[in-house]
N, C-alpha and C. Protein backbone atom coordinates (compact mmCIF):
# COMPACT_ATOMS: atom_id res chain seq x y z
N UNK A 1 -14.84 -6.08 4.57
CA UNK A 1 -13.62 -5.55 5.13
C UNK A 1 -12.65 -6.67 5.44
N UNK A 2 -11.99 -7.10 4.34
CA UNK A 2 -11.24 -8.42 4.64
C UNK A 2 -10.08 -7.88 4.91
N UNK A 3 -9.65 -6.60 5.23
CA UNK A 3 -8.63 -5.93 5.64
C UNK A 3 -8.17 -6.39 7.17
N UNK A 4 -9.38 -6.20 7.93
CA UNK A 4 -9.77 -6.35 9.46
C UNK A 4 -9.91 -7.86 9.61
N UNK A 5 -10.10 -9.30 9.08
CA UNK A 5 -10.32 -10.40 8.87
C UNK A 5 -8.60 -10.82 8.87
N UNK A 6 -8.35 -10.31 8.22
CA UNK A 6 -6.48 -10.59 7.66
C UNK A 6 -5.52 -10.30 8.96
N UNK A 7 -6.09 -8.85 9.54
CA UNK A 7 -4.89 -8.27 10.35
C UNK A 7 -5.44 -9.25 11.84
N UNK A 8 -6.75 -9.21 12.39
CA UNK A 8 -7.16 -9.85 13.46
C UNK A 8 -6.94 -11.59 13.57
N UNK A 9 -6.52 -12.25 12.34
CA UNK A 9 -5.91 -13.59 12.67
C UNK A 9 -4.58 -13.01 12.52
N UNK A 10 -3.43 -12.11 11.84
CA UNK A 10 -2.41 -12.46 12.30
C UNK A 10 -1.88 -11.32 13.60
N UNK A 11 -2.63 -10.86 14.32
CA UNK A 11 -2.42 -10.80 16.10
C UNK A 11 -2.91 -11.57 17.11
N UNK A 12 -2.95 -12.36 16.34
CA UNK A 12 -3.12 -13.74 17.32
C UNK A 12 -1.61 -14.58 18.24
N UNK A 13 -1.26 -14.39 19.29
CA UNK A 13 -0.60 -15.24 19.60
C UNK A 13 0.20 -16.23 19.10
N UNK A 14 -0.71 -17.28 18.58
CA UNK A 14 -0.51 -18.56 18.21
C UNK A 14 -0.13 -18.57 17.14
N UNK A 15 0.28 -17.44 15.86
CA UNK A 15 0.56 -17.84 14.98
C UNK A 15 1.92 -17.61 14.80
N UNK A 16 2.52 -17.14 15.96
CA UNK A 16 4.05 -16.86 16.18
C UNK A 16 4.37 -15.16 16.29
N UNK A 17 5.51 -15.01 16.24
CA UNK A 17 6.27 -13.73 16.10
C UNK A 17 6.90 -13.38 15.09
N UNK A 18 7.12 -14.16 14.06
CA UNK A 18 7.22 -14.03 12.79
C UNK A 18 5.97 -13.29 12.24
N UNK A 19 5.10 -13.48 12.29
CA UNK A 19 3.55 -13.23 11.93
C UNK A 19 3.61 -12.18 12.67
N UNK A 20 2.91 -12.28 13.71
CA UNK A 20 2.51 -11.13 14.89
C UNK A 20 3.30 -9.87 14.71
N UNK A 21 4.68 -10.44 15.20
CA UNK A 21 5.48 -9.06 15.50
C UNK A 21 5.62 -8.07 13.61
N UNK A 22 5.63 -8.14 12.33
CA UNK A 22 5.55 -7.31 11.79
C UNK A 22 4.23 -6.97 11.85
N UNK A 23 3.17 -7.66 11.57
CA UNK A 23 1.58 -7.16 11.53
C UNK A 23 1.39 -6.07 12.47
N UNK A 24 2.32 -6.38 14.15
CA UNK A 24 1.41 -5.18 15.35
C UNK A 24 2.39 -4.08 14.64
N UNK A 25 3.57 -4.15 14.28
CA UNK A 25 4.79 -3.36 14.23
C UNK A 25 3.76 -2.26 12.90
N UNK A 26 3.43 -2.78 11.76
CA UNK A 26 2.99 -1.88 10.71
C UNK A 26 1.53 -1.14 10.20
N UNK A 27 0.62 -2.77 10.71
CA UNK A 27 -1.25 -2.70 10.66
C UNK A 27 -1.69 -2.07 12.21
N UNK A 28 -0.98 -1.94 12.92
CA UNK A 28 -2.04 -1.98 14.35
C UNK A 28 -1.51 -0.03 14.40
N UNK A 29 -2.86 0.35 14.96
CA UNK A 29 -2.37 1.71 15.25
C UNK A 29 -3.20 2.60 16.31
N UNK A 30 -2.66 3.38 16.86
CA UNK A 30 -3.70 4.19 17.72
C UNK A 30 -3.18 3.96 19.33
N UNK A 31 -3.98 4.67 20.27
CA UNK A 31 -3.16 5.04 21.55
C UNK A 31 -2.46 4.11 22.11
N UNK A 32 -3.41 2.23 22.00
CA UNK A 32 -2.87 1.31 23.10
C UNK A 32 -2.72 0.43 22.10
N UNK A 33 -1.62 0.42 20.66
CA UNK A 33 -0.91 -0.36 19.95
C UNK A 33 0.20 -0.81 20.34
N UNK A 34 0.97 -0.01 21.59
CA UNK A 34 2.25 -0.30 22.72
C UNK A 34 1.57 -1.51 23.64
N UNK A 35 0.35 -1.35 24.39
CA UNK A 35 -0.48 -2.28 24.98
C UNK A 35 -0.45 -3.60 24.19
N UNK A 36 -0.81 -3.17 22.96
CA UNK A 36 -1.45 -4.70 22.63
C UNK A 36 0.11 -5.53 21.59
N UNK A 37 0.74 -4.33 21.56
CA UNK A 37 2.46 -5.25 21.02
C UNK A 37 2.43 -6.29 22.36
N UNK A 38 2.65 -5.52 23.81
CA UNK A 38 3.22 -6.03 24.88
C UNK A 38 2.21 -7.48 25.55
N UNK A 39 0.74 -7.24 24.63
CA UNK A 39 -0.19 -8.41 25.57
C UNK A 39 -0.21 -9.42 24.48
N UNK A 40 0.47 -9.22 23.29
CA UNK A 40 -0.04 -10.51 22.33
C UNK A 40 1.85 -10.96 22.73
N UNK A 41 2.88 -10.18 22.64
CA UNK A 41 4.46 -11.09 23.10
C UNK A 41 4.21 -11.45 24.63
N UNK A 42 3.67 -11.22 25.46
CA UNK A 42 3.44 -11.69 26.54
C UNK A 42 2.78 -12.82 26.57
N UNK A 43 1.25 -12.99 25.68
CA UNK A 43 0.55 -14.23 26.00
C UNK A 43 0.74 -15.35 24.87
N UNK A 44 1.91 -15.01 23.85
CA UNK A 44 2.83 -15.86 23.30
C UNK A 44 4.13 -16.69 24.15
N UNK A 45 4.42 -15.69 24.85
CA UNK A 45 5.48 -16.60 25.85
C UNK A 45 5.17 -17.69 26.64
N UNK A 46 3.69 -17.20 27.12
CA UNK A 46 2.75 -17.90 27.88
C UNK A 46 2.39 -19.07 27.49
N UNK A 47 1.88 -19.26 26.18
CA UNK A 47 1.68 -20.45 25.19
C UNK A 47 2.49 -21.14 25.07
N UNK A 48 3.71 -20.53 24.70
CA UNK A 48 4.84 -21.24 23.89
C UNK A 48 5.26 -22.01 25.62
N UNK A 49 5.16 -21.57 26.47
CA UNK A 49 5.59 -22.30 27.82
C UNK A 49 4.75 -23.52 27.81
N UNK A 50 3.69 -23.29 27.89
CA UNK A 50 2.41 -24.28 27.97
C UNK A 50 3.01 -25.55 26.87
N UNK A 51 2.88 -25.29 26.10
CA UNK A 51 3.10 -26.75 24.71
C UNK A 51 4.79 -27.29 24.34
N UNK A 52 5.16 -26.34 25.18
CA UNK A 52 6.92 -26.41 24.66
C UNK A 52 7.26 -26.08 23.84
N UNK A 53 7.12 -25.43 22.78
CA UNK A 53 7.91 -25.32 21.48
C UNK A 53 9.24 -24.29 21.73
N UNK A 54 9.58 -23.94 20.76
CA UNK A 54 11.06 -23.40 20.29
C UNK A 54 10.40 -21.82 20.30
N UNK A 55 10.99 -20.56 20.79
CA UNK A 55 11.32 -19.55 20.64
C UNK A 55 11.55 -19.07 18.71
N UNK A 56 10.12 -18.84 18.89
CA UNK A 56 9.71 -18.19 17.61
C UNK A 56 8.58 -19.02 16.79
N UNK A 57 8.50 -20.23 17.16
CA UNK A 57 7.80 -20.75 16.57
C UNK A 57 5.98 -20.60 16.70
N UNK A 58 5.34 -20.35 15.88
CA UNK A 58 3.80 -20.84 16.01
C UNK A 58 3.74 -21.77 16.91
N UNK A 59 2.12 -21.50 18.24
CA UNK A 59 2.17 -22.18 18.93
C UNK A 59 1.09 -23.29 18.95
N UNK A 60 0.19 -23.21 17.82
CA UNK A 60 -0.85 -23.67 18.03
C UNK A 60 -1.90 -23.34 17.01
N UNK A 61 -3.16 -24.34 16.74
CA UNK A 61 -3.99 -23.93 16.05
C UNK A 61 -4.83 -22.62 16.83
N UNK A 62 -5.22 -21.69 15.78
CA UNK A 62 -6.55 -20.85 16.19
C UNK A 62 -7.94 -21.58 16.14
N UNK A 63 -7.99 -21.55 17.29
CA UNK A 63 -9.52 -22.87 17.38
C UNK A 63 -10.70 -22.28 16.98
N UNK A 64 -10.31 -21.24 16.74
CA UNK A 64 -12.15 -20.68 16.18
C UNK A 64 -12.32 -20.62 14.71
N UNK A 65 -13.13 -20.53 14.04
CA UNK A 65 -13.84 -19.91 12.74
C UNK A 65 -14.76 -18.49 12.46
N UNK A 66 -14.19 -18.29 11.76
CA UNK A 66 -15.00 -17.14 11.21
C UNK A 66 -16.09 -17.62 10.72
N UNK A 67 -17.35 -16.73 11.12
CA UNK A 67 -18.55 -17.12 10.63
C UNK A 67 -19.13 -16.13 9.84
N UNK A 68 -18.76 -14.85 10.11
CA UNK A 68 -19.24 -13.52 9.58
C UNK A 68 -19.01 -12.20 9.94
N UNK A 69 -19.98 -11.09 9.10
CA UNK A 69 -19.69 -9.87 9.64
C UNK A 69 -20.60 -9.20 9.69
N UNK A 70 -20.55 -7.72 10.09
CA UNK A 70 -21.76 -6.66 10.11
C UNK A 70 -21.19 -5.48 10.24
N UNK A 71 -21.42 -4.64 9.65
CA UNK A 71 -20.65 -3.42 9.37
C UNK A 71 -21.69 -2.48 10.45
N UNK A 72 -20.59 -2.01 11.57
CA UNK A 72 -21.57 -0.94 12.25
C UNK A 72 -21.59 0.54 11.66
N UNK A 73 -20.51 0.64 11.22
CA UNK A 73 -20.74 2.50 10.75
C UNK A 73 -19.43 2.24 10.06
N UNK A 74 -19.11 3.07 9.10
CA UNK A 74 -17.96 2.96 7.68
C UNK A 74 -18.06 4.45 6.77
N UNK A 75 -17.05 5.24 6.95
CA UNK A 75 -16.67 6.66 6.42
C UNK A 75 -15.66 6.13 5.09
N UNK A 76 -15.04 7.01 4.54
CA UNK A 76 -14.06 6.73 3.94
C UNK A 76 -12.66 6.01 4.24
N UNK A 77 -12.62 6.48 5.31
CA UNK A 77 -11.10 6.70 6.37
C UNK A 77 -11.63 5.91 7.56
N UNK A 78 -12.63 4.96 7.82
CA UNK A 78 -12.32 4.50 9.03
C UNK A 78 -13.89 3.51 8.97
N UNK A 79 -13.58 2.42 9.24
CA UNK A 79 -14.64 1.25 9.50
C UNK A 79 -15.04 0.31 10.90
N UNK A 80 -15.98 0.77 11.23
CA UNK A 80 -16.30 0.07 12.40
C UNK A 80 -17.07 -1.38 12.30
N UNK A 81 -16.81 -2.88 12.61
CA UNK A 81 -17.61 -3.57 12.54
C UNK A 81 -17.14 -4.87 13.16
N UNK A 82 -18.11 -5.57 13.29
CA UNK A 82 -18.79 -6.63 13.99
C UNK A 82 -18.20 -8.39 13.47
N UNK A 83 -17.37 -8.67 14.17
CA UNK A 83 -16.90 -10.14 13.26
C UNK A 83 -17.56 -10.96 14.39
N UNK A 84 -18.31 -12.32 13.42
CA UNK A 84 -18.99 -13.64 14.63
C UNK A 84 -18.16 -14.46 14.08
N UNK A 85 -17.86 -15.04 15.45
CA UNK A 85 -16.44 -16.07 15.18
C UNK A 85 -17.37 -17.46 15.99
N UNK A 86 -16.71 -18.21 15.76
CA UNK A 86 -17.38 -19.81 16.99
C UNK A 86 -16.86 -20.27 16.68
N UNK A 87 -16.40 -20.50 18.57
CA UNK A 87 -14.98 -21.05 19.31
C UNK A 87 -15.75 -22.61 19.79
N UNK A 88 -14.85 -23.07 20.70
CA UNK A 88 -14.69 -23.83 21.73
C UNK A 88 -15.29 -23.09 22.52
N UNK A 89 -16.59 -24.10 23.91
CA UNK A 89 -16.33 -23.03 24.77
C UNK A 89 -15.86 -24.14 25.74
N UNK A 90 -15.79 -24.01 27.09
CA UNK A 90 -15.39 -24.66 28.12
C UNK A 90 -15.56 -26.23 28.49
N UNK A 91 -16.83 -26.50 28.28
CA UNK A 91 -17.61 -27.83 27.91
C UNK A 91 -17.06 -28.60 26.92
N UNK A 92 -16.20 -27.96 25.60
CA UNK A 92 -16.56 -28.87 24.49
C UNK A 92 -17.83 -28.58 23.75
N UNK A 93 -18.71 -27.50 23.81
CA UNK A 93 -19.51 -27.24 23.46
C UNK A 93 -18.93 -25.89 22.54
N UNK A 94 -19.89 -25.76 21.45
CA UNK A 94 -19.17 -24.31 20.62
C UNK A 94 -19.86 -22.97 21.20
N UNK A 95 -19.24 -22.04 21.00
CA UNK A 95 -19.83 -20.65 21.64
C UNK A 95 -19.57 -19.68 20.63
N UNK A 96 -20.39 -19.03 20.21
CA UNK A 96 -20.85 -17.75 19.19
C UNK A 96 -20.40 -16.76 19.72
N UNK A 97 -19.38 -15.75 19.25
CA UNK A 97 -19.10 -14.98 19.84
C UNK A 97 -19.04 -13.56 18.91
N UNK A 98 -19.35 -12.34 18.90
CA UNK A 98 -18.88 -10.91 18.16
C UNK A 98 -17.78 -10.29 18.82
N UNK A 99 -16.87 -9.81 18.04
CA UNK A 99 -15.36 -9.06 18.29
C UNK A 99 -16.03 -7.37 17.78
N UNK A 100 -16.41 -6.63 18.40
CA UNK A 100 -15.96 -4.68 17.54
C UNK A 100 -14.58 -4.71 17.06
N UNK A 101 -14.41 -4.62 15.91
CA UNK A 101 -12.87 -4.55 15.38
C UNK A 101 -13.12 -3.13 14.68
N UNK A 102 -11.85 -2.00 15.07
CA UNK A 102 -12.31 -0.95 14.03
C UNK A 102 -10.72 -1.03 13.49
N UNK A 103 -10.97 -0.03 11.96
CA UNK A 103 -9.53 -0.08 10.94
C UNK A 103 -9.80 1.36 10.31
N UNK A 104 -8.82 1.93 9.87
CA UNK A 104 -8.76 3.20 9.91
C UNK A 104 -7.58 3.21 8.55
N UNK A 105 -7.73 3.92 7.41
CA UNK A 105 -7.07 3.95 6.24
C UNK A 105 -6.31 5.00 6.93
N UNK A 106 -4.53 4.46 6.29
CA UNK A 106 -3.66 5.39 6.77
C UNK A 106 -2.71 5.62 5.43
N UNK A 107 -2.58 6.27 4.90
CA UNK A 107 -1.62 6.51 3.76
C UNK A 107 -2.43 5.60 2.75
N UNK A 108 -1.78 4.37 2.39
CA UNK A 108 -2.27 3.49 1.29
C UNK A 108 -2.97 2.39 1.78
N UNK A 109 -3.16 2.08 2.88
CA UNK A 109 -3.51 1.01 3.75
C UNK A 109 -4.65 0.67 4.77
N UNK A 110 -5.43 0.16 5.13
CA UNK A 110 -6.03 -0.18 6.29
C UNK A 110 -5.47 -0.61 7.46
N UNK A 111 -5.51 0.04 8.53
CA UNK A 111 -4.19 -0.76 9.76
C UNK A 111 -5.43 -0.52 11.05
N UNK A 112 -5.33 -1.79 11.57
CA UNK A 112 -6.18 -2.02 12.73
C UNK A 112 -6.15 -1.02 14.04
N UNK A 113 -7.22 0.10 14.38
CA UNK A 113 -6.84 0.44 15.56
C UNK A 113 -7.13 -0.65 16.70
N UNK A 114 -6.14 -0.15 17.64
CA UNK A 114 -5.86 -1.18 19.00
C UNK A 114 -7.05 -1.35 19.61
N UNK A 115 -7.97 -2.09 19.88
CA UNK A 115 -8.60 -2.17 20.91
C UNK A 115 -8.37 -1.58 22.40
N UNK A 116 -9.25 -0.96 23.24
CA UNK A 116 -8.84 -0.60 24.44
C UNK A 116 -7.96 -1.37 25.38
N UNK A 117 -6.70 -0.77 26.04
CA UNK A 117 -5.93 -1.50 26.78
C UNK A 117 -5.23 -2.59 25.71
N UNK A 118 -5.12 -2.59 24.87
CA UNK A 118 -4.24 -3.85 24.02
C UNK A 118 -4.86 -5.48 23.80
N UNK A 119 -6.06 -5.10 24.34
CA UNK A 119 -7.06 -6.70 24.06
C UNK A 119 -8.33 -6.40 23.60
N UNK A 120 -8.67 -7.11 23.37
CA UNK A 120 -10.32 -7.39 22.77
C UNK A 120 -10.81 -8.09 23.60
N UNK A 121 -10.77 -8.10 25.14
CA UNK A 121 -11.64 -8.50 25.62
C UNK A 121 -12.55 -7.87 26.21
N UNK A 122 -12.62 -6.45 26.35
CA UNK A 122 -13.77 -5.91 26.28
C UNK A 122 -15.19 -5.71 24.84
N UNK A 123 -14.24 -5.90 23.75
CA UNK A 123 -14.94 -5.90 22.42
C UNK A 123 -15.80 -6.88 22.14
N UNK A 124 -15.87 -8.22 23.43
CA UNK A 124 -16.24 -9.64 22.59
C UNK A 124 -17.77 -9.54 23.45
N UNK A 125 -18.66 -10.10 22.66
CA UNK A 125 -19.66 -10.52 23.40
C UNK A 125 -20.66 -11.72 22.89
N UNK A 126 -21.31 -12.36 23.58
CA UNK A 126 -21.57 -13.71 23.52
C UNK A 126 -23.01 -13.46 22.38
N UNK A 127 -22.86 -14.10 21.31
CA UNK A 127 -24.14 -13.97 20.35
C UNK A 127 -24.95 -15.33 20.54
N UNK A 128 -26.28 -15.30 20.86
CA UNK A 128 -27.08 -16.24 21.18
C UNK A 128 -27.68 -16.39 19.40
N UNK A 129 -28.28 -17.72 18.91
CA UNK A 129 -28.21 -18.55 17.70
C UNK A 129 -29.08 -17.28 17.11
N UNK A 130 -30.72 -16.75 17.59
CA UNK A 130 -31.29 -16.11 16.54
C UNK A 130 -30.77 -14.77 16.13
N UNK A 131 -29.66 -14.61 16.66
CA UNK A 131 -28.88 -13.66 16.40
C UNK A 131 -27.82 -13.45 15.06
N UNK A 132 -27.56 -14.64 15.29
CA UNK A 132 -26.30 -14.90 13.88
C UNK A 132 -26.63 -14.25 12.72
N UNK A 133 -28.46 -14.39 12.64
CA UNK A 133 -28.68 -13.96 11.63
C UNK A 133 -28.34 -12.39 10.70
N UNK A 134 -28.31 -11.68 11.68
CA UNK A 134 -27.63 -10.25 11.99
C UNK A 134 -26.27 -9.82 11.27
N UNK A 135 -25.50 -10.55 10.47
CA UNK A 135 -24.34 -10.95 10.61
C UNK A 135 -24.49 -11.69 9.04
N UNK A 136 -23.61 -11.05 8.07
CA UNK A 136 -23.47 -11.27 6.70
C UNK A 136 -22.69 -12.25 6.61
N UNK A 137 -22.85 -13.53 6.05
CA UNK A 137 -21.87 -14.76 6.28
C UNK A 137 -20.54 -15.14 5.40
N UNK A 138 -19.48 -15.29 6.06
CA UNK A 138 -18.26 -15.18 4.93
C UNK A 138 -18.43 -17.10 4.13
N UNK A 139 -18.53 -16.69 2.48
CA UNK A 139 -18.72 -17.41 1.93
C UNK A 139 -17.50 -18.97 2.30
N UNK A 140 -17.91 -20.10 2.24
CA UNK A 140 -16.66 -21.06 2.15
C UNK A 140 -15.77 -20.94 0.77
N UNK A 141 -14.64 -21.19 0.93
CA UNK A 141 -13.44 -20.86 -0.72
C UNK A 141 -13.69 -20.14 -1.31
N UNK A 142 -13.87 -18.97 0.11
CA UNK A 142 -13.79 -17.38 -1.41
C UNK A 142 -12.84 -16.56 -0.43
């Protein structure tokens, strides 16, 4: 589902409002897509305060990697699944983490439903190492 891979790096903050704002405006859909317009231009302002840059610009690298996926349940019209990403964690040490991302075919397209409340931080949870295994690995240069 590189549909859900594509749309979840560009609602990222950091990659600007150029990026962001058409992606939430056309891919994002469902009750709290108003939520999560208002928490990714909000914690862009936030950033862009932090490092200084210019009003509109990308603020920053996305410090994590994609490591993989796992498909929890998948109909025609709608895919539920599991992305392991590893971040930074607090230490300087890396931290394994799973996102629930679901996407839902709408007309011709796959468009991300919103996560609850407009974040994914209820969706994330901490994957300990013999776990990874769980988790189909996205090839390097493909």
């Amino acid at each position: 589902m590189l549909a859900a891979v594509h749309i979840v790096v560009r609602v990222n903050p950091q990659v600007g409002p150029a990026v962001f704002g058409p992606t939430l405006r056309t891919q994002v859909i469902g009750a709290d897509a108003a939520a999560m317009r208002a928490q990714v231009a909000q914690a862009y302002d936030e950033l862009r305060g932090q490092v200084g840059v210019a009003d509109g610009q990308p603020v920053g690298r996305l410090n994590a990697t994609l490591l993989g996926y796992r498909i929890v349940s998948y109909t025609d019209d709608e895919v539920a699944l599991r992305l392991l990403t590893e971040a930074s964690g607090g230490s300087g040490s890396s931290l394994m983490v799973s996102t629930e991302v679901r996407v839902r075919w709408t007309d011709s397209d796959w468009a991300l439903l919103a996560p609850a409340g407009g974040t994914f931080d209820q969706a994330v949870t901490v994957v300990l190492d013999p776990y990874t295994s769980m988790f189909l690995p996205f090839s390097a240069g493909r």
